[in-house]
N, C-alpha and C. Protein backbone atom coordinates (compact mmCIF):
# COMPACT_ATOMS: atom_id res chain seq x y z
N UNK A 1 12.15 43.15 1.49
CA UNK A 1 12.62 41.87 1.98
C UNK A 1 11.42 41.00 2.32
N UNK A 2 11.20 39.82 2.27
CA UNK A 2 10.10 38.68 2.55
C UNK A 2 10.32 38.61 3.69
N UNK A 3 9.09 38.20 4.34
CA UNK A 3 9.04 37.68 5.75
C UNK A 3 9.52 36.47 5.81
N UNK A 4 10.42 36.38 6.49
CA UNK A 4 10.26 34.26 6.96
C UNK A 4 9.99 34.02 7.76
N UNK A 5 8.58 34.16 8.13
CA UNK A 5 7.44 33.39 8.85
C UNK A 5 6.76 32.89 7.82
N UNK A 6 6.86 33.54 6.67
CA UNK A 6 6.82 32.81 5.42
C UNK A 6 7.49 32.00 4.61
N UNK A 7 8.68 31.45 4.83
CA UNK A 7 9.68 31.07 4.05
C UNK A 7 9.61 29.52 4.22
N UNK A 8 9.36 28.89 3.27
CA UNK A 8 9.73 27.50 3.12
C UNK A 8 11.01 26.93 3.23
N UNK A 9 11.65 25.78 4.14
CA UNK A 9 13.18 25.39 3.76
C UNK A 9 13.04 24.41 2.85
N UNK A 10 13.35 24.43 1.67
CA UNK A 10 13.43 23.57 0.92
C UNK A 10 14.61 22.46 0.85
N UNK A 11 15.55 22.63 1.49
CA UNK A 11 16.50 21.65 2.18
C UNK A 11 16.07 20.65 3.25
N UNK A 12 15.09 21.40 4.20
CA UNK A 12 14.52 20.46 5.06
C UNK A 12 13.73 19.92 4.43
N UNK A 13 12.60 19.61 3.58
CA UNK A 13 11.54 19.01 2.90
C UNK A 13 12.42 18.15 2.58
N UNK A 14 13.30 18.24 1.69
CA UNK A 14 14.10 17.28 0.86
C UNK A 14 15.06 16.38 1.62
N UNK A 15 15.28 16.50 2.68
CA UNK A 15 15.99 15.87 3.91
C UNK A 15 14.64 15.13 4.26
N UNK A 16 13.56 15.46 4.23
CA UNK A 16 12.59 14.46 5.11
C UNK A 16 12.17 13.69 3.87
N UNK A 17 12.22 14.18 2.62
CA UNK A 17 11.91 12.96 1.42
C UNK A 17 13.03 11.77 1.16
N UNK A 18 14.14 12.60 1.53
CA UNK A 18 15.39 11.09 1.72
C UNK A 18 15.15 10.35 2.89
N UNK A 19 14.96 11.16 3.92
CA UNK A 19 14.68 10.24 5.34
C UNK A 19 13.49 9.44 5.07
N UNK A 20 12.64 9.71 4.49
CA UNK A 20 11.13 8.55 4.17
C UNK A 20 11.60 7.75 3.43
N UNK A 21 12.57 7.63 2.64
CA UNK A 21 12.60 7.06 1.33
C UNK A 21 13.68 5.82 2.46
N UNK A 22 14.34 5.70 3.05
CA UNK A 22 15.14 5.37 3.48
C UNK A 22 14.25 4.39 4.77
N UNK A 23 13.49 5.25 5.67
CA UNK A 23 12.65 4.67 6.10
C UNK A 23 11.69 3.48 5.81
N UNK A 24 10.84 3.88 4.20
CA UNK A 24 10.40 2.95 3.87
C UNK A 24 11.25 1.49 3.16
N UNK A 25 12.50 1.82 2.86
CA UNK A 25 13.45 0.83 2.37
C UNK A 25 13.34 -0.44 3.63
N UNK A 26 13.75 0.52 5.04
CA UNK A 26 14.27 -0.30 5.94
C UNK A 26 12.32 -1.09 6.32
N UNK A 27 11.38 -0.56 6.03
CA UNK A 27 10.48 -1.65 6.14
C UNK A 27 9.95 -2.75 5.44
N UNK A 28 10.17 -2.06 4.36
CA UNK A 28 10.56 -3.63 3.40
C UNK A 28 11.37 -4.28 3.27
N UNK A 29 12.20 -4.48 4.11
CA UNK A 29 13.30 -5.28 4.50
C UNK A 29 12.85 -5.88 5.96
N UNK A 30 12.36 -5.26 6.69
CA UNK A 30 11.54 -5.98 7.86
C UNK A 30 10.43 -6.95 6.74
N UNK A 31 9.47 -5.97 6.27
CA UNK A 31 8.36 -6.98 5.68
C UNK A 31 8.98 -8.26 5.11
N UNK A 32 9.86 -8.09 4.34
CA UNK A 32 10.77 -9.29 3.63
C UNK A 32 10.61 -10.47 4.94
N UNK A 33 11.56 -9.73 5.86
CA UNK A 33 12.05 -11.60 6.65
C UNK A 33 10.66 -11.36 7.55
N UNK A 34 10.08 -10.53 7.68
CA UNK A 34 8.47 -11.18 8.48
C UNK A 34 8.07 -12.26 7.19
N UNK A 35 7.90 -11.92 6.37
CA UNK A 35 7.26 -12.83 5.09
C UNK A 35 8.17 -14.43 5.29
N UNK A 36 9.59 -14.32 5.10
CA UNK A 36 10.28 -15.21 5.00
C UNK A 36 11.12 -15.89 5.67
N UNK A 37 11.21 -15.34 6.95
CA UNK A 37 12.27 -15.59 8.08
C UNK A 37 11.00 -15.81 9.12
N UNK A 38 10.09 -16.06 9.35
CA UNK A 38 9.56 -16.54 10.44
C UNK A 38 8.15 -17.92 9.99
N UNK A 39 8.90 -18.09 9.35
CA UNK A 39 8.35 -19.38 8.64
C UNK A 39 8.66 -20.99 9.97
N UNK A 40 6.96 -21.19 10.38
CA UNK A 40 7.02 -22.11 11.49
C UNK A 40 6.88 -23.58 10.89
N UNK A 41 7.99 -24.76 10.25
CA UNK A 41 7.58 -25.96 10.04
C UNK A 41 6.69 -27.15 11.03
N UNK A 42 6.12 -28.16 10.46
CA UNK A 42 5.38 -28.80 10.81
C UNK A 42 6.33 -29.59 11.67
N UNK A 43 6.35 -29.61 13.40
CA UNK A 43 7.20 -30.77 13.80
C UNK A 43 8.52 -29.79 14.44
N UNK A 44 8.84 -28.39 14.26
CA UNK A 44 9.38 -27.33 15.04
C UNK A 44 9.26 -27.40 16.48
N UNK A 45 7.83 -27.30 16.77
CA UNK A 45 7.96 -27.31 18.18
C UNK A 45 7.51 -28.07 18.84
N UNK A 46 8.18 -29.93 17.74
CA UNK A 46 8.13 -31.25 18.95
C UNK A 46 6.73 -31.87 17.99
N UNK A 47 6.84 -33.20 18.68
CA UNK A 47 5.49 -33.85 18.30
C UNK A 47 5.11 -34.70 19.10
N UNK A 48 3.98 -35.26 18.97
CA UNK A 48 3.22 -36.10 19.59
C UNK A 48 2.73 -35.15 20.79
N UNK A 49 2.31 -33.79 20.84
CA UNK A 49 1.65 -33.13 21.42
C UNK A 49 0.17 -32.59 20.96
N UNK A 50 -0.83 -32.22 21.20
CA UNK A 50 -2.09 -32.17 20.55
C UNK A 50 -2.07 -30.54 20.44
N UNK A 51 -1.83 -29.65 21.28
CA UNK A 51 -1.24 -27.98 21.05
C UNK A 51 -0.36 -28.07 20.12
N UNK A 52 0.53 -28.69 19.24
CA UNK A 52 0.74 -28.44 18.38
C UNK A 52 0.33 -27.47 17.08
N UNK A 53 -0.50 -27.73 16.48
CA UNK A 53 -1.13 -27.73 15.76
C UNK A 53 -1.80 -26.29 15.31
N UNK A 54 -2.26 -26.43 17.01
CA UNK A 54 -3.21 -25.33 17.30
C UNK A 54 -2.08 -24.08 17.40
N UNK A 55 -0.90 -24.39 18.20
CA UNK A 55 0.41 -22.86 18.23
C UNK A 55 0.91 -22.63 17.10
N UNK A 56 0.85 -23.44 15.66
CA UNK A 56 1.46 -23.48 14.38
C UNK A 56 0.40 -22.39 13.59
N UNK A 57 -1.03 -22.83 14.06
CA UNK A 57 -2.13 -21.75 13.28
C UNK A 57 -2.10 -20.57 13.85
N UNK A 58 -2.02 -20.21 14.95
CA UNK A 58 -1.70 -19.26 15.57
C UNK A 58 -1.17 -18.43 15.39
N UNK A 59 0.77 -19.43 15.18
CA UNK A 59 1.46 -18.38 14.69
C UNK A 59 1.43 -17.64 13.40
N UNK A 60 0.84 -18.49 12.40
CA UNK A 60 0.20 -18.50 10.99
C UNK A 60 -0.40 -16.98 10.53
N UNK A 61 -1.31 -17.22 11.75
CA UNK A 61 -2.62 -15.79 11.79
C UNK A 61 -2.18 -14.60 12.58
N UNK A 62 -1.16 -14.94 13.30
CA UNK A 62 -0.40 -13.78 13.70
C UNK A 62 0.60 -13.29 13.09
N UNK A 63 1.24 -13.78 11.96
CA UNK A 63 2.06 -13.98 11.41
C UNK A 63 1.58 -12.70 9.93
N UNK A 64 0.23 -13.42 9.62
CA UNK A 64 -0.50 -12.80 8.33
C UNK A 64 -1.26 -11.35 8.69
N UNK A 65 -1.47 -11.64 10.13
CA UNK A 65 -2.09 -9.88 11.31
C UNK A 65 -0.58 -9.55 10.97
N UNK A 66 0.44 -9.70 11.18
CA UNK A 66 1.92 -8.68 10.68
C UNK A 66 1.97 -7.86 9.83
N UNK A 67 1.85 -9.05 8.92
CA UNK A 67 2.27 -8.30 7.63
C UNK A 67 1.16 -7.52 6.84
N UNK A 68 -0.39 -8.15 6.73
CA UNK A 68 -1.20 -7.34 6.46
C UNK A 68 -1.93 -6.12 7.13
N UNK A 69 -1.77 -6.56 8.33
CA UNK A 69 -2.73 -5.00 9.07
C UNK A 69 -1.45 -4.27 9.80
N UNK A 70 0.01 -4.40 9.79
CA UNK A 70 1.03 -3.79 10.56
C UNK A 70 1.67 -3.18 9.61
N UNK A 71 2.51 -4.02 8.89
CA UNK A 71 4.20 -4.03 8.16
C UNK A 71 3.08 -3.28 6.66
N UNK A 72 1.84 -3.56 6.18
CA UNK A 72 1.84 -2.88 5.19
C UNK A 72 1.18 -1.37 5.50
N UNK A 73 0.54 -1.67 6.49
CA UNK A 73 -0.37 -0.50 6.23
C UNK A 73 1.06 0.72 6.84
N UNK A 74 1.59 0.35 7.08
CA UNK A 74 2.59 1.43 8.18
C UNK A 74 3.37 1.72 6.58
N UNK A 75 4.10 0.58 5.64
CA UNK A 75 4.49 1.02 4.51
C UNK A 75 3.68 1.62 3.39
N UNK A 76 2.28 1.59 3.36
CA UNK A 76 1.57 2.63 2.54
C UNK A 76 1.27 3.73 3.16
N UNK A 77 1.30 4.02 4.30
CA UNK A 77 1.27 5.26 5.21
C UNK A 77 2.91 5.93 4.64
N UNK A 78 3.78 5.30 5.47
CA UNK A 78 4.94 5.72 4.92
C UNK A 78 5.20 6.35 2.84
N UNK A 79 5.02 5.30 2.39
CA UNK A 79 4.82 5.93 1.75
C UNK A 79 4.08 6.51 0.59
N UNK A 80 3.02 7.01 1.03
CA UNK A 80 1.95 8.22 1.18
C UNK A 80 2.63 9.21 1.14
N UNK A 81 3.29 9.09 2.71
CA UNK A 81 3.79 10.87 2.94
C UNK A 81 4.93 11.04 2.64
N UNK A 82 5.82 9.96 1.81
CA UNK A 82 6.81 10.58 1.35
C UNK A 82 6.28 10.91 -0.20
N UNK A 83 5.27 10.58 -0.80
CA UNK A 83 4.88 11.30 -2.28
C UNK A 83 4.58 12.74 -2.02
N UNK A 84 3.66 12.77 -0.58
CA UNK A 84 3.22 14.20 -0.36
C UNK A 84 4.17 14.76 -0.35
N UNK A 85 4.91 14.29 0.82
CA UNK A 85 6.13 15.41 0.92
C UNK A 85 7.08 15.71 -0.16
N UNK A 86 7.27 14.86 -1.37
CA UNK A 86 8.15 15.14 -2.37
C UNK A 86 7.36 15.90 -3.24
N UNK A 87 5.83 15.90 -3.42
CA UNK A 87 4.94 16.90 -4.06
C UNK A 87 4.95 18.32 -3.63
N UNK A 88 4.75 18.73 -2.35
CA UNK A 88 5.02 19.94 -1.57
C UNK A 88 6.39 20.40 -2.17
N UNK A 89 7.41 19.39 -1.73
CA UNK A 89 8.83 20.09 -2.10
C UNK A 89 8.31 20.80 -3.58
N UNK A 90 8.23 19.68 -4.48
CA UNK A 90 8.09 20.25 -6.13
C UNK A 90 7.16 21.92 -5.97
N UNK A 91 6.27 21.41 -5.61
CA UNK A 91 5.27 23.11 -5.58
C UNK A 91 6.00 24.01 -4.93
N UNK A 92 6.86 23.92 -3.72
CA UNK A 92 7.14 25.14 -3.55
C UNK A 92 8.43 25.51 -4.16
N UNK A 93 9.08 24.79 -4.88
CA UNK A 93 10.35 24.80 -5.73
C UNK A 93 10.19 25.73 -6.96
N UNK A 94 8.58 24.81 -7.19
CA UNK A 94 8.25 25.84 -8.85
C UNK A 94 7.89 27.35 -8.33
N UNK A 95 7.21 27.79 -7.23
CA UNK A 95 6.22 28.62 -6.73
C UNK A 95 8.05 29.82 -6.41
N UNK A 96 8.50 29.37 -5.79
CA UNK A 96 9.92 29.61 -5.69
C UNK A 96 10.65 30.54 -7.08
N UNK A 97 10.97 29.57 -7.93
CA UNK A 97 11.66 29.98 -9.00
C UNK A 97 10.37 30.76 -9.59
N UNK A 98 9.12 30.58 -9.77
CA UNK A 98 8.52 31.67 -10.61
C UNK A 98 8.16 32.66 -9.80
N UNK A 99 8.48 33.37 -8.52
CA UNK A 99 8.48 34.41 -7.94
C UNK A 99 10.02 35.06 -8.09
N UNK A 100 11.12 34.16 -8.17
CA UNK A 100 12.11 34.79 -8.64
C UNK A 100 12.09 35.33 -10.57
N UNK A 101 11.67 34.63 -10.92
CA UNK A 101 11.58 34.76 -12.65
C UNK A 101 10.80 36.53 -12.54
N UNK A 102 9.46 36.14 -12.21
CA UNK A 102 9.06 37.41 -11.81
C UNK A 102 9.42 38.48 -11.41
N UNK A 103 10.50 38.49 -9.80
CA UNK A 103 10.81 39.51 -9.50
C UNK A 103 12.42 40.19 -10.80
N UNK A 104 12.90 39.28 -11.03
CA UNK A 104 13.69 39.57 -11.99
C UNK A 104 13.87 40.31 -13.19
N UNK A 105 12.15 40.09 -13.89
CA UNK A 105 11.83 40.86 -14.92
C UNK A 105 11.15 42.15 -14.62
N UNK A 106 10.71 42.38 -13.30
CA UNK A 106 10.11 43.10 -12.94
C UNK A 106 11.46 44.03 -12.50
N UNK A 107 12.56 43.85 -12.10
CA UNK A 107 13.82 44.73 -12.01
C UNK A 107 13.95 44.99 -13.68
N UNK A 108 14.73 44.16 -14.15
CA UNK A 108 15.04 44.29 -15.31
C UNK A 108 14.22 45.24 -16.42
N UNK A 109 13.07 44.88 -16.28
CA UNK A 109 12.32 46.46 -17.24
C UNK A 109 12.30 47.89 -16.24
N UNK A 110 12.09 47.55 -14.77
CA UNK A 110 12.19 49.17 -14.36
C UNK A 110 13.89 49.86 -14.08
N UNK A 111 14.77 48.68 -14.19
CA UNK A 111 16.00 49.02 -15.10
C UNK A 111 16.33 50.06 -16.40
N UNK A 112 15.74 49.55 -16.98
CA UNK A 112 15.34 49.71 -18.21
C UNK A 112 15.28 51.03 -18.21
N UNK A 113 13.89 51.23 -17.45
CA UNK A 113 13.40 53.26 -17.59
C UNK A 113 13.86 53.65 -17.36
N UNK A 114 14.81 53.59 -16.04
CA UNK A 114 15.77 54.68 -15.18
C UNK A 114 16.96 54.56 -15.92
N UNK A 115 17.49 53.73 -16.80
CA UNK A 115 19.01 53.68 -17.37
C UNK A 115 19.36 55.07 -18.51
């Protein structure tokens, strides 16, 4: 019998490659309306003020700090580790079935002698 302190769940891997996959969906759907839903027009917040101008660039550069150093890097992180993790699954899937292929033929011929 195998130890399972050794045993891979290959159900759980594959539960955390749908959960990433799902994850990263729902951040590109944030990234989307950060990109497009927080769009500040000229004259939004009033005029004939001289801060104007200056809270519009602001929001601009905080706006572009979002999406480039937050909303993407968190979605190439994300998914990163859902390739890893769907790579792991694959290796231990194959590593899996060719220890069964193995143990199989390895019955099947000492079958064989004793029959």
């Amino acid at each position: 019998m195998a130890n399972d302190s050794y045993r891979v769940d290959l159900d759980r891997l594959d539960e955390v490659v749908k959960k990433l996959n799902n994850v990263l969906k729902d951040m590109q759907s944030a990234s989307g309306k950060a990109k497009s839903g927080t769009h500040l027009p000229e004259g939004s917040l009033g005029k004939g003020f001289e801060e104007e101008g200056e809270l519009r660039q602001t929001h601009a550069d905080m706006k572009t700090f979002i999406e480039n150093q937050v909303l993407a890097k968190l979605e190439n992180l994300i998914d990163d580790l859902q390739k890893k993790t769907s790579k792991t699954h694959g290796a231990y899937q194959d590593q899996e079935q060719s220890t069964s292929n193995a143990m199989n033929k390895g019955q099947t011929s000492s079958q064989n002698k004793y029959s």
